[in-house]
Protein backbone atom coordinates (compact mmCIF):
# COMPACT_ATOMS: atom_id res chain seq x y z
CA UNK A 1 201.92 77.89 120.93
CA UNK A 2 199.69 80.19 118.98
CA UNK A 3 197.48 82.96 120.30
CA UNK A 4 193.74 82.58 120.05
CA UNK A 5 193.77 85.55 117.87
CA UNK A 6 196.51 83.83 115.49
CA UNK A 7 194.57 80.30 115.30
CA UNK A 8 191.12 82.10 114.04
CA UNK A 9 192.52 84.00 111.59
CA UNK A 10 194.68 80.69 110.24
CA UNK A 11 190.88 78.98 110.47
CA UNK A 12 189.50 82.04 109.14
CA UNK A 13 192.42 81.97 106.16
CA UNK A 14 191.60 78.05 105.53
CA UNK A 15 187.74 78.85 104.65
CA UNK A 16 189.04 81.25 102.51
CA UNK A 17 187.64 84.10 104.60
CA UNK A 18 190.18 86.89 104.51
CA UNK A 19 187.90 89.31 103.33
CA UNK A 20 186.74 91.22 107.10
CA UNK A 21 183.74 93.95 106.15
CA UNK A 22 183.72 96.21 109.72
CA UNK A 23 183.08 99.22 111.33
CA UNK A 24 185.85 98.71 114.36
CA UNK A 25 185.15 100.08 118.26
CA UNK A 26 187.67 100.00 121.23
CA UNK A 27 186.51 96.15 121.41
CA UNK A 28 187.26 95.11 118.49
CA UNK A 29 191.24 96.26 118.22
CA UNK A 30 192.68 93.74 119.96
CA UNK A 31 191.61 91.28 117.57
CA UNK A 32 192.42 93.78 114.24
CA UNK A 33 195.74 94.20 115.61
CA UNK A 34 196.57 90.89 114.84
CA UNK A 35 195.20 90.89 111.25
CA UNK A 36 197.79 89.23 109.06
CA UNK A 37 199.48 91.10 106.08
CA UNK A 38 197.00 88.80 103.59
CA UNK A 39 193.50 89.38 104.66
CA UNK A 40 191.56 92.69 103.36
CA UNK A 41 189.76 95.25 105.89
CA UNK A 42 187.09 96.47 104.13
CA UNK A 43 185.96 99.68 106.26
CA UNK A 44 182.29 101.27 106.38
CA UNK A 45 180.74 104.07 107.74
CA UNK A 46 177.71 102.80 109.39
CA UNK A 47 177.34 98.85 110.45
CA UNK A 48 173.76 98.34 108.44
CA UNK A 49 175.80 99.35 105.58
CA UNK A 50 178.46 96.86 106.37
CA UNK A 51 176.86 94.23 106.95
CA UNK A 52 174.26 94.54 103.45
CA UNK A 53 177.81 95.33 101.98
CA UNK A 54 178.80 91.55 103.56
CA UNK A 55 175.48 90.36 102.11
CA UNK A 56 176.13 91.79 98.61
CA UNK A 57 179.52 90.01 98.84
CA UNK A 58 178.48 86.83 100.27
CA UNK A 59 175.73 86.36 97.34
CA UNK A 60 177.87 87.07 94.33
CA UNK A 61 180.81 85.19 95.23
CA UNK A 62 178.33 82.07 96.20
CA UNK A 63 180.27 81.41 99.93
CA UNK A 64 180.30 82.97 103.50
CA UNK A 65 181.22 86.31 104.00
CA UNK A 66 183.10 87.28 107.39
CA UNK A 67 181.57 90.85 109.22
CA UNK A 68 183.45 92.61 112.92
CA UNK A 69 180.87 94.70 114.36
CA UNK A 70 181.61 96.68 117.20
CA UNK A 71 180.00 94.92 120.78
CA UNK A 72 176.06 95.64 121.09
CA UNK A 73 175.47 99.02 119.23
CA UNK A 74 177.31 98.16 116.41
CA UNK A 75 175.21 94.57 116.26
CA UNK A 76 172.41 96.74 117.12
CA UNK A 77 172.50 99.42 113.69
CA UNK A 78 173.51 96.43 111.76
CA UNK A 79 170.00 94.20 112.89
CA UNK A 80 167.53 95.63 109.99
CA UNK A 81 170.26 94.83 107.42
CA UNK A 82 169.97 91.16 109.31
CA UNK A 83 166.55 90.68 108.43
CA UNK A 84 167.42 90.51 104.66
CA UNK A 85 170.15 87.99 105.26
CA UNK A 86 168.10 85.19 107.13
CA UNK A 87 165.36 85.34 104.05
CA UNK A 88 168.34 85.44 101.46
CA UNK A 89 169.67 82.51 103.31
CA UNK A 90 173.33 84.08 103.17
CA UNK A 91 175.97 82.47 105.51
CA UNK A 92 177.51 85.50 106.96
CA UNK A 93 179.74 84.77 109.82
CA UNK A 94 179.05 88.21 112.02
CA UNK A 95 181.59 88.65 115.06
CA UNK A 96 181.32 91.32 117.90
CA UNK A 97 183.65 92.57 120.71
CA UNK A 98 183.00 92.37 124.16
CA UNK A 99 184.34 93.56 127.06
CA UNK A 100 187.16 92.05 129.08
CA UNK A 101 185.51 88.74 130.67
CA UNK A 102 186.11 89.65 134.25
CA UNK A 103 183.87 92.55 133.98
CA UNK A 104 180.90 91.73 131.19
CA UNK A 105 178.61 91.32 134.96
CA UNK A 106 179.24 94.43 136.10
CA UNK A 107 177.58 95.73 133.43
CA UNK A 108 180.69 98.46 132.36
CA UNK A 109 180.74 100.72 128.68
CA UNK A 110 180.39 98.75 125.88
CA UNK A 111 179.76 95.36 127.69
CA UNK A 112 177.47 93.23 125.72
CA UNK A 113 174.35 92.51 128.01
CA UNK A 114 173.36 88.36 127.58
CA UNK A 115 175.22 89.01 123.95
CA UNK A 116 174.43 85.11 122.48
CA UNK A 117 170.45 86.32 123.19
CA UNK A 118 170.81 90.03 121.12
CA UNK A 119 171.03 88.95 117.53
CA UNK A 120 168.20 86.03 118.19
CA UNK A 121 165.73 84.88 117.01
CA UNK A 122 167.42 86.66 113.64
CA UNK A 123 170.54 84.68 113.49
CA UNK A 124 171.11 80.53 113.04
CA UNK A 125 173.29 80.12 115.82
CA UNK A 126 174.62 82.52 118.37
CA UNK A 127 176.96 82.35 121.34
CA UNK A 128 179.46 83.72 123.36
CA UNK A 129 181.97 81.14 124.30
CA UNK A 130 182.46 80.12 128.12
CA UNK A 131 186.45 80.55 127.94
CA UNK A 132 188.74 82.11 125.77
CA UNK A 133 190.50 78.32 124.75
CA UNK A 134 187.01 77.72 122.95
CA UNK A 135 187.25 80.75 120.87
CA UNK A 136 188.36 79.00 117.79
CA UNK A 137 185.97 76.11 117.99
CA UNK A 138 182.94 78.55 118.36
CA UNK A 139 184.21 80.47 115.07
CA UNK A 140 184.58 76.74 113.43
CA UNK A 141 180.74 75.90 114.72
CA UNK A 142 179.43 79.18 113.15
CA UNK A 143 181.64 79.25 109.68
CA UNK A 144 179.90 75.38 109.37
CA UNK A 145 176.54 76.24 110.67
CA UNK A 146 176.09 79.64 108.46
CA UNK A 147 177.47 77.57 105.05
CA UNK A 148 175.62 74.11 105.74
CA UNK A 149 171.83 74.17 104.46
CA UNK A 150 169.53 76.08 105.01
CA UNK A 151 172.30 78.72 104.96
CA UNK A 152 171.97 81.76 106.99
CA UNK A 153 173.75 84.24 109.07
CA UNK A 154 175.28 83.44 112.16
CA UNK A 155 176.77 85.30 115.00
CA UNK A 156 180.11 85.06 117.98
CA UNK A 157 181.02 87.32 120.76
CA UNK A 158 184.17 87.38 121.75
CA UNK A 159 185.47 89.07 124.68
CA UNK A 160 188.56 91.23 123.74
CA UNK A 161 190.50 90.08 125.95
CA UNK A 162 190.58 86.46 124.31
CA UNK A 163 192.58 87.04 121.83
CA UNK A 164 195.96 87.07 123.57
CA UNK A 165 195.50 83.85 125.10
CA UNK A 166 196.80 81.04 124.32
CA UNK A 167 194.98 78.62 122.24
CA UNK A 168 194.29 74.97 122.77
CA UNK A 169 196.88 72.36 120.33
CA UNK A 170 193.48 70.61 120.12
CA UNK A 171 192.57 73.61 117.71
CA UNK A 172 194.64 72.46 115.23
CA UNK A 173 192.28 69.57 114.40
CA UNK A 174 189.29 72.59 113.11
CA UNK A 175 192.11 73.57 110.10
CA UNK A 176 191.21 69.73 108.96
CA UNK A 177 187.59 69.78 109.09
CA UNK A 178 184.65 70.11 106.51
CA UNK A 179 180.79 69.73 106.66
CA UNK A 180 178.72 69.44 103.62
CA UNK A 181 175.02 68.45 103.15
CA UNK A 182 174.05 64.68 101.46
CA UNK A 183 170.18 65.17 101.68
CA UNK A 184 169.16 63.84 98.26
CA UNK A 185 165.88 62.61 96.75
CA UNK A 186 165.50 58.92 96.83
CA UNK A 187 165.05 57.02 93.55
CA UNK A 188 161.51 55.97 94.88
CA UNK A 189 160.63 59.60 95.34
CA UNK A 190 162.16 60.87 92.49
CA UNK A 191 159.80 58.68 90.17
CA UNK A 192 157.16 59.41 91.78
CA UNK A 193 157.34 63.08 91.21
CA UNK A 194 158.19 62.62 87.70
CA UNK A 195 154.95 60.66 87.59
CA UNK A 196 153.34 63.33 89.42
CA UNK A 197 154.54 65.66 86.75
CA UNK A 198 154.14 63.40 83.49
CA UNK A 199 150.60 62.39 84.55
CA UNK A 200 149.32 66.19 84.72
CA UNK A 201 147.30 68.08 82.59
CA UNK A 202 148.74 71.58 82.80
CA UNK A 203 151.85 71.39 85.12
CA UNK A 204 153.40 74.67 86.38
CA UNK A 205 156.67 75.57 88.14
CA UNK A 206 157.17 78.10 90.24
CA UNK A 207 160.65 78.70 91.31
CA UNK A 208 162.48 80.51 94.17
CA UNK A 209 165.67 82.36 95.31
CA UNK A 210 167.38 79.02 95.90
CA UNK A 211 167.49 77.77 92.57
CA UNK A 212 169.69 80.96 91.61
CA UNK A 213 171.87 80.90 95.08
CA UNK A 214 172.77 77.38 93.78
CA UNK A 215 173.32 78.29 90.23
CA UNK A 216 170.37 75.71 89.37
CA UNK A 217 169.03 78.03 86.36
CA UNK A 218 170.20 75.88 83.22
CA UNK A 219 168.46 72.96 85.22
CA UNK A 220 165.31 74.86 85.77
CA UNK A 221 165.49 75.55 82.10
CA UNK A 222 165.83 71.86 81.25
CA UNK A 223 162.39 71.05 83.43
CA UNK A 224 160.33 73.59 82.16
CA UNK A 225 161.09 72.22 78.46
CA UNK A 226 160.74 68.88 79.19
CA UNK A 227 157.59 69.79 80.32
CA UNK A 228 156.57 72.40 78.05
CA UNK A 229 155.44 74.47 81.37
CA UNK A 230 155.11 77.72 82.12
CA UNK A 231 157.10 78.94 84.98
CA UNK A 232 156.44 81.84 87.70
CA UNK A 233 158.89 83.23 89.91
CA UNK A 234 157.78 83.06 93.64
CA UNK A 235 156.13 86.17 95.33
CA UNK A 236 158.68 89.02 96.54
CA UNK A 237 162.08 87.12 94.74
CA UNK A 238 165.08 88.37 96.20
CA UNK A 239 166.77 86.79 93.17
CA UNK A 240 166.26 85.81 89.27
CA UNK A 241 166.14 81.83 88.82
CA UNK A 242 165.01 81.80 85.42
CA UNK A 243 165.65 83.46 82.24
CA UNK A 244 163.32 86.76 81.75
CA UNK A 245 162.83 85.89 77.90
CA UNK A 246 162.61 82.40 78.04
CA UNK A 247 159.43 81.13 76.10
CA UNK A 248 158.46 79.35 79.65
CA UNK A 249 158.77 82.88 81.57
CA UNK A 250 155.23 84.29 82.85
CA UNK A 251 156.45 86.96 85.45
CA UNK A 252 156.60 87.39 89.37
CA UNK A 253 153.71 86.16 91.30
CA UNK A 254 151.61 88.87 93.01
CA UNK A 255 152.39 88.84 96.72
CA UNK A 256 148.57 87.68 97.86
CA UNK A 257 146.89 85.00 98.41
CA UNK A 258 143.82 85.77 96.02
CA UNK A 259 146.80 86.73 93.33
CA UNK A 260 148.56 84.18 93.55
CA UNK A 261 145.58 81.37 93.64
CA UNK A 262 144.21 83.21 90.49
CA UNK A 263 146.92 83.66 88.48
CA UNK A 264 147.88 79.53 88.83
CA UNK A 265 144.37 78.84 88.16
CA UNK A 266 143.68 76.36 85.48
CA UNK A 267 146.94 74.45 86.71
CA UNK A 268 146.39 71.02 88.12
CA UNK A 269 150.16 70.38 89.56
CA UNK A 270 152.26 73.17 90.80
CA UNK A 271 155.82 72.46 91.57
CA UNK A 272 157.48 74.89 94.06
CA UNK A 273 161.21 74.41 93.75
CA UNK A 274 163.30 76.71 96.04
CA UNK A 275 160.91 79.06 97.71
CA UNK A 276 158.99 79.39 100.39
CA UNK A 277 155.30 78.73 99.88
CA UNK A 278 154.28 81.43 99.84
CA UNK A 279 155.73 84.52 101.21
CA UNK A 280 152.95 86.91 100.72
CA UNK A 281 152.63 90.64 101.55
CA UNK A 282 149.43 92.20 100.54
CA UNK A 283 146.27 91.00 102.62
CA UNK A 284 143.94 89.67 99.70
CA UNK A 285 142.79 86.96 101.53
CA UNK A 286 141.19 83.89 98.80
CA UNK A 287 141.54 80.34 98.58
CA UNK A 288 145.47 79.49 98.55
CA UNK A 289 145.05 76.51 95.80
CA UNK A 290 143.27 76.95 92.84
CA UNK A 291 140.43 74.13 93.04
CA UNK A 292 141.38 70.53 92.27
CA UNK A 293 144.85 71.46 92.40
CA UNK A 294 147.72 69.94 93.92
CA UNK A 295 151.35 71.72 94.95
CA UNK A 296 154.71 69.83 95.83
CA UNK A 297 156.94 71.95 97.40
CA UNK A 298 161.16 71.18 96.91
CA UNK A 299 163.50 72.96 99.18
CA UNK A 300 166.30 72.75 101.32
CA UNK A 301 165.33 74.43 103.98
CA UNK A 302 163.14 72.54 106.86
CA UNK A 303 161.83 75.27 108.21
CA UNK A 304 159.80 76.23 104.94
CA UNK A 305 158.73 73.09 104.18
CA UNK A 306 157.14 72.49 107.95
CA UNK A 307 155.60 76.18 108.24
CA UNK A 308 153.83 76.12 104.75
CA UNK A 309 149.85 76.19 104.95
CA UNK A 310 149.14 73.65 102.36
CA UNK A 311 150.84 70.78 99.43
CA UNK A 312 153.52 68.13 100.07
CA UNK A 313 156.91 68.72 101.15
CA UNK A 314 160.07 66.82 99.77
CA UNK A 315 163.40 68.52 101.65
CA UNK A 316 166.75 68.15 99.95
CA UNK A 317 169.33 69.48 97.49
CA UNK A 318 167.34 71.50 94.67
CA UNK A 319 170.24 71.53 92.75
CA UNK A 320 170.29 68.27 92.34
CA UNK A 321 166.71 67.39 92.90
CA UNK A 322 166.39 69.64 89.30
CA UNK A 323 169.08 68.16 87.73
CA UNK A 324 167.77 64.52 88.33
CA UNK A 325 164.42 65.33 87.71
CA UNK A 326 164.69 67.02 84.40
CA UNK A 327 166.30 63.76 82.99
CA UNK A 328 163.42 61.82 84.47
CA UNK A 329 160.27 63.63 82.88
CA UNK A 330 158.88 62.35 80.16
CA UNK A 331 159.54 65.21 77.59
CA UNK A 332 157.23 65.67 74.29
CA UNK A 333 154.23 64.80 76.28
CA UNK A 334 152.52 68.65 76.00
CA UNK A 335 152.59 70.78 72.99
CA UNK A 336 155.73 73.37 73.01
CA UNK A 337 154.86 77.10 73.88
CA UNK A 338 154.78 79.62 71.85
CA UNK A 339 158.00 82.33 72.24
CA UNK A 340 157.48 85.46 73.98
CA UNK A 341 156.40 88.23 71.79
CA UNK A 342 158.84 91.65 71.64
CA UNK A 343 159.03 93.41 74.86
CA UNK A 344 156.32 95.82 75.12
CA UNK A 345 156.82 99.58 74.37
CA UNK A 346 158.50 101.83 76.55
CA UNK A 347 156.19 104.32 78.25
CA UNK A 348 158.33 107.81 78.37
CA UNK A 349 157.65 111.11 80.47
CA UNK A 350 157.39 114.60 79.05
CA UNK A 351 159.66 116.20 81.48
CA UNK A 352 162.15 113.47 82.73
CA UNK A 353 162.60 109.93 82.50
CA UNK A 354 159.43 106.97 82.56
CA UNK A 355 161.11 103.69 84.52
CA UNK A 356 160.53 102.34 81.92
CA UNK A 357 162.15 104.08 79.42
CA UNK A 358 165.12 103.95 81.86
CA UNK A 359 164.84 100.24 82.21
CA UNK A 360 164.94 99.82 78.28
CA UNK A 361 168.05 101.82 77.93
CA UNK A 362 169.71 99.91 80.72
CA UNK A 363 169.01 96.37 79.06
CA UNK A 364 170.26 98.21 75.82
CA UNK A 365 173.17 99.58 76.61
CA UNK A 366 174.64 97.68 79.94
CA UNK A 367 177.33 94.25 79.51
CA UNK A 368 175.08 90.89 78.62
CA UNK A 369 176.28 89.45 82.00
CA UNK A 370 175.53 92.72 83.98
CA UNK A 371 174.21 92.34 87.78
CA UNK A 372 171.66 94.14 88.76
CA UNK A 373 170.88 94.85 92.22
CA UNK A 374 167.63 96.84 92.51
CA UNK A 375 165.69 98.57 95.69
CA UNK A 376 163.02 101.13 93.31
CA UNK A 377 160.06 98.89 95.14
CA UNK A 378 157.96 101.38 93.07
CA UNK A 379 159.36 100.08 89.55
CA UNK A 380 159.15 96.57 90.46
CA UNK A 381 156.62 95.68 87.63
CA UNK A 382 158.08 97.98 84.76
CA UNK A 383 161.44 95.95 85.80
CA UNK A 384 160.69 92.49 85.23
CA UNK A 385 158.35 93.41 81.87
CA UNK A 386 161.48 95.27 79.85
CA UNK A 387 164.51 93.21 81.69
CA UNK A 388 166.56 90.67 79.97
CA UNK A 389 168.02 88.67 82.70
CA UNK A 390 169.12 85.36 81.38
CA UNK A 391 172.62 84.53 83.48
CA UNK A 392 172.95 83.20 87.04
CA UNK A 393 173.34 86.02 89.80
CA UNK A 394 172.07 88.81 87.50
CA UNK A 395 169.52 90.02 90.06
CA UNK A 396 169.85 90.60 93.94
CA UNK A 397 167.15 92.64 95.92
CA UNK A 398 166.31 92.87 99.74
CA UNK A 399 164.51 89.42 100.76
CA UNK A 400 163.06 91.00 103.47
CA UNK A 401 162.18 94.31 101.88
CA UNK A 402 164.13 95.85 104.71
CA UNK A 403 165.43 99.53 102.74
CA UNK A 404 169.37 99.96 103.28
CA UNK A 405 170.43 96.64 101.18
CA UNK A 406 170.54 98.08 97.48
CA UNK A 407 173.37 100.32 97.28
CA UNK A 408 175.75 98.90 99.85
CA UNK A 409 175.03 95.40 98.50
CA UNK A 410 176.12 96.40 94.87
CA UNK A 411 179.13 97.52 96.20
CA UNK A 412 180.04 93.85 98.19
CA UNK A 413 178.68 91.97 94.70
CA UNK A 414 180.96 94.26 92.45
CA UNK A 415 183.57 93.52 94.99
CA UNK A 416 182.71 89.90 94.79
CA UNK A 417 182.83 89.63 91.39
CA UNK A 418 185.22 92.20 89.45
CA UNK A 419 184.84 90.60 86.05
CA UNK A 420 181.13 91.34 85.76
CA UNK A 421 179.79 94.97 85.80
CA UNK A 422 177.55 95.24 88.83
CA UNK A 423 174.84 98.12 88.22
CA UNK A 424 172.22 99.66 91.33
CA UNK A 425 169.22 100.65 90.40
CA UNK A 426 168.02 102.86 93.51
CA UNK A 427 164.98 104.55 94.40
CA UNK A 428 165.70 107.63 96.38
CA UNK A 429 163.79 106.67 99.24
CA UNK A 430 166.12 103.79 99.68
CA UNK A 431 169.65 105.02 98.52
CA UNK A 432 169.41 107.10 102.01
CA UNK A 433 169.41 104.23 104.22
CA UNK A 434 173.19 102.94 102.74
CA UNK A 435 174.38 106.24 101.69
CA UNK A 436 177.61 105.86 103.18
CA UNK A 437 178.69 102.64 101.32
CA UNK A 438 179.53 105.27 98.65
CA UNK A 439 183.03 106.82 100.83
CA UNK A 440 183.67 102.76 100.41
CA UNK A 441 183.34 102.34 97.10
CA UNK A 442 185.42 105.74 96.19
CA UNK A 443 188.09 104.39 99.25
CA UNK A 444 188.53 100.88 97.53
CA UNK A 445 187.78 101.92 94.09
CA UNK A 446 185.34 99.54 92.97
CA UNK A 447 183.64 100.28 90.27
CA UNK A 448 180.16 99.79 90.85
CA UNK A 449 177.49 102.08 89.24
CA UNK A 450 174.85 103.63 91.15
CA UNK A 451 171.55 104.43 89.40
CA UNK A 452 169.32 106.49 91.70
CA UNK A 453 165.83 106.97 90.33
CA UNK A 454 164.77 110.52 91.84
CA UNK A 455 161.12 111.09 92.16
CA UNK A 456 161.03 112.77 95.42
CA UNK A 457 158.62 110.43 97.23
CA UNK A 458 158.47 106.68 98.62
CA UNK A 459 156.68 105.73 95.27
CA UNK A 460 155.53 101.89 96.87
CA UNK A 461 154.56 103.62 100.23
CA UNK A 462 152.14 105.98 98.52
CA UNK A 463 151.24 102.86 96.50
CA UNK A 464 150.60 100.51 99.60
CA UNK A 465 148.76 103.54 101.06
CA UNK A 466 145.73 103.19 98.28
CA UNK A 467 145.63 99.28 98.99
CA UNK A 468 145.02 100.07 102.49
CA UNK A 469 142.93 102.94 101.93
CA UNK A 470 144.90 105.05 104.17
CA UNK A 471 144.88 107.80 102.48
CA UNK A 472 147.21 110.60 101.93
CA UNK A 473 149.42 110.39 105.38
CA UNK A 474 152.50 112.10 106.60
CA UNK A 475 156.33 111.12 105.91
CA UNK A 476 155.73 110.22 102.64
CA UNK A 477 157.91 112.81 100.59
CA UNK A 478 161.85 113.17 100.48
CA UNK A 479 162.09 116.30 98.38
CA UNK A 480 165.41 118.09 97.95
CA UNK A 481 167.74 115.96 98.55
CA UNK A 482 170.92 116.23 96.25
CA UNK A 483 172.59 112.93 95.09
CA UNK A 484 175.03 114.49 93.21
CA UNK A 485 176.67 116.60 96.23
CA UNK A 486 176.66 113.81 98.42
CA UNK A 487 178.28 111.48 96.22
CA UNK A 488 180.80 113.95 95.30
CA UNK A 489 181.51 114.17 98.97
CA UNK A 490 182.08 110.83 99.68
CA UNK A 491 184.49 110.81 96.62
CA UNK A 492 182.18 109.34 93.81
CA UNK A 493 181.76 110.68 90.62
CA UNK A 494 178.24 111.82 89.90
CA UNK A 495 176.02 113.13 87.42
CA UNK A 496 172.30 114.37 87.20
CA UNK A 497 170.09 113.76 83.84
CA UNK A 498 166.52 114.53 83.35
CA UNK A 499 166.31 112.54 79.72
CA UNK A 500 167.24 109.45 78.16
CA UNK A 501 169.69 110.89 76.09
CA UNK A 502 171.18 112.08 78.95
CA UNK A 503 171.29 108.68 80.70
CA UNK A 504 172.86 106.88 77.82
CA UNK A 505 175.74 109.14 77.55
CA UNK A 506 176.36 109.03 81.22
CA UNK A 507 176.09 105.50 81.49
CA UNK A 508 178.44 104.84 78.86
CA UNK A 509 180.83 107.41 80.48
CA UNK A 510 180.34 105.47 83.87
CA UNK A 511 180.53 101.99 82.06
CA UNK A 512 183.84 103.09 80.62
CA UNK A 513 185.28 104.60 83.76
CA UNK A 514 186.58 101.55 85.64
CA UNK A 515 185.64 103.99 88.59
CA UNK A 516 182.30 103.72 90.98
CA UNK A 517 179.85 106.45 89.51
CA UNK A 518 176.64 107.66 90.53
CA UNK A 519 173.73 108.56 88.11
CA UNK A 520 170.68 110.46 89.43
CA UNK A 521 167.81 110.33 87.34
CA UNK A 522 164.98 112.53 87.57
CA UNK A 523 162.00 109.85 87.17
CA UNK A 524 158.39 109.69 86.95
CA UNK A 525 156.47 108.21 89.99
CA UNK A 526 154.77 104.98 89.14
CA UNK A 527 153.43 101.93 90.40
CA UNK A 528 154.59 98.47 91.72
């Protein structure tokens, strides 16, 4: 009969899970000791960069990503990276060790106090399973419940020693199984939201993270121009679901209420399609509808539909629901809009580099089907006005705004997906917080590149700081730190320019490397 350890990692090698991202304690051992000769460890230095590394991974490759964390401190450093995967929705599959069972009560080094409870209410589904023969099952039960909709992380402790027991034949039936979502619009709802839509005035479309996640974008794209609509991406996106130079494209809501009321004003349908509604940030408090409008919200998660303050709900596939939809509109109805003019000028800096200057000679020198993952919360706005982001998965950024995602997540989405050239753009503040996923990038060269915008200051803090009227206050400067020294000793090639010149020849150098590379730029402090 087969070990418990040997029937999870056949279960494991069945979903296609044989990628493990860890940071491995005395716990955890008995269970790596068993890892078989075709699964990949993929080692970091510090568990919130593992598990953002997981996230990165998960995202880009469009399936679950397995993470080993080591009992409660290692679930413990990894929990503010956690708060970015439940608003990403990714189905990560995070395991801990725990102690031997016979002495988790006792309360003994590295036992894992009431572990199911530790990761809630941040997690989907958590447990630690009553005997080691249910071991398998549980890790069947989370793989399904992380990957079936809405999608999210989910987390199993196992007591260590499990593993060398013996498993249950029964577990041979998991190897069999599948779970996959049906929820569909009906053909009675679908008409009458193309009605909705064909009978409007001014229809708009706001879309959300999910529309990327499910590679929905060309069906998006169909809707809006059947529609002749102009489309907003929902407030704070932690992904790009529509082409950036589309003729449709109007830019990133504000993250208020007032902001985003005003700027749909004059709009008498608004169609939310895979986003919450609305996840706002700034207090501007206003009216949430513009008057005499009306919103539908799509998604396919429940728990956004039931907790949003106003419009109609329909909760399904939005893949699908797009798809369908597109074909039933009525196209030719409104008058075409107008393309997008040029991008606007480039602002530059005297004495180093503007954002946006930087962001112009990124779109103009990196791959057409470059991803971009991006934590400068400071350059948010120059980003989205000078990008050209036109593929699926071309943008990731924290969904929760929790710092420590960026760089560590570029290095799990370049890991994810080799063929496309996965670029960082960092703000210095935030490179800090995942520092260490550089030693695995240099370890496993991948070649990821690492743009660090260096202005010596958390730029959005300072900004957030004037909306508040707060003032100047302290621990808002990070002067002197040295990107280029630490990357060099974590094994990463790095390089320091103050001009664009500069940056284009080191980017091309680091685009040509087929080696990860970090590029510190000395940038001028802006505005979100």
């Amino acid at each position: 009969m087969a070990t418990v350890s040997e029937a999870t990692y056949e279960l494991l090698r069945v979903h296609g899970l044989t990628t493990i991202f860890g940071n491995p304690g005395s716990n955890e051992l008995p269970f790596l000791a068993g890892m078989p000769e075709d699964f990949r460890y993929v080692l970091g230095l510090h568990e919130g960069a593992v598990l953002a590394m997981a996230d990165g991974y998960a995202q880009a490759r469009g399936g679950p990503a397995f993470v080993n964390l080591h009992a409660a401190a290692g679930s413990g450093n990894a929990m503010g990276a956690l708060t970015n995967s439940v608003y990403s929705h990714t189905p990560l599959v995070i395991t801990a060790g725990q102690q031997v069972r016979s002495t988790i009560g006792q309360e003994v080094m590295l036992a894992n106090v009431d572990a199911a409870s530790l990761p809630k209410p941040l997690v989907k589904w958590s447990c630690e399973p009553a005997c080691a023969e249910d071991v398998p099952r549980s890790i069947s039960q989370a793989i399904h419940t992380a990957n079936l909709p809405a999608k999210g992380p989910v987390y199993v402790s196992v007591p260590y020693d499990d593993w060398a027991q013996e498993a249950p034949a029964e577990a041979q039936h998991l190897l069999g199984r599948s779970t996959a979502a049906a929820a569909s619009l009906s053909a009675a709802q679908l008409d009458d939201l193309a009605g909705a839509l064909d009978s409007a005035r001014s229809p708009v479309l706001v879309l959300g993270p999910e529309v990327d996640a499910e590679a929905a974008n060309d069906d998006a794209v169909r809707l809006a121009e059947a529609l002749a609509a102009p489309v907003w991406i929902a407030p704070s996106p932690s992904r790009c679901p529509f082409p950036t130079r589309h003729r449709s494209f109007r830019g990133v809501l504000p993250a208020a209420v007032r902001g985003v009321s005003d700027s749909l004003s004059g709009h008498d349908l608004i169609l939310v399609v895979g986003a919450p509604v609305f996840r706002y940030h700034q207090f501007v408090p206003g009216q949430y509808l513009p008057a005499d409008a009306r919103l539908i919200h799509l998604t396919g998660d429940a728990g956004e539909a039931a907790r949003a303050p106003m419009g109609e709900a329909l909760v399904g596939g939005v893949r699908d629901a797009l798809s369908r939809l597109a074909g039933a509109v009525t196209p030719g109805l409104r008058t075409a809009l107008p393309p997008l003019p040029a991008f606007p000028p480039a602002r530059t800096s005297a004495d180093r580099v503007h954002p946006e200057e930087l962001f112009e000679l990124v779109r103009g020198t990196a791959p057409d089907d470059a991803m971009y993952v991006k934590e400068s919360t400071s350059t948010t706005a120059a980003f989205w006005s000078l990008m050209d982001l036109s593929r699926p998965c071309s943008y990731l950024f924290p969904a929760s705004g929790g710092l420590g995602f960026g760089l560590p997540a570029a290095v799990g989405a370049q890991l994810a997906r080799p063929e496309r050239q996965v670029v960082a753009l960092i703000g210095d503040g935030s490179a800090n917080y995942g520092i260490t996923a550089l030693w695995t990038a240099a370890q496993y060269e991948i070649p990821v590149i690492i743009v660090i915008l260096k202005n010596g200051t958390y730029g959005a803090l300072r900004w957030f700081s004037g909306v508040l009227g707060a003032g100047e206050t302290p621990g808002m400067d990070v002067p002197g730190i040295d990107f280029v020294a630490l990357a060099t000793g974590y094994g990463v090639t790095a390089t320091a320019v103050r001009t664009g010149d500069e940056f284009v020849r080191a980017f091309k150098t680091a685009l040509g490397s087929g080696a990860p590379a970090v590029i510190e730029v000395e940038t001028e402090l802006t505005e979100p």
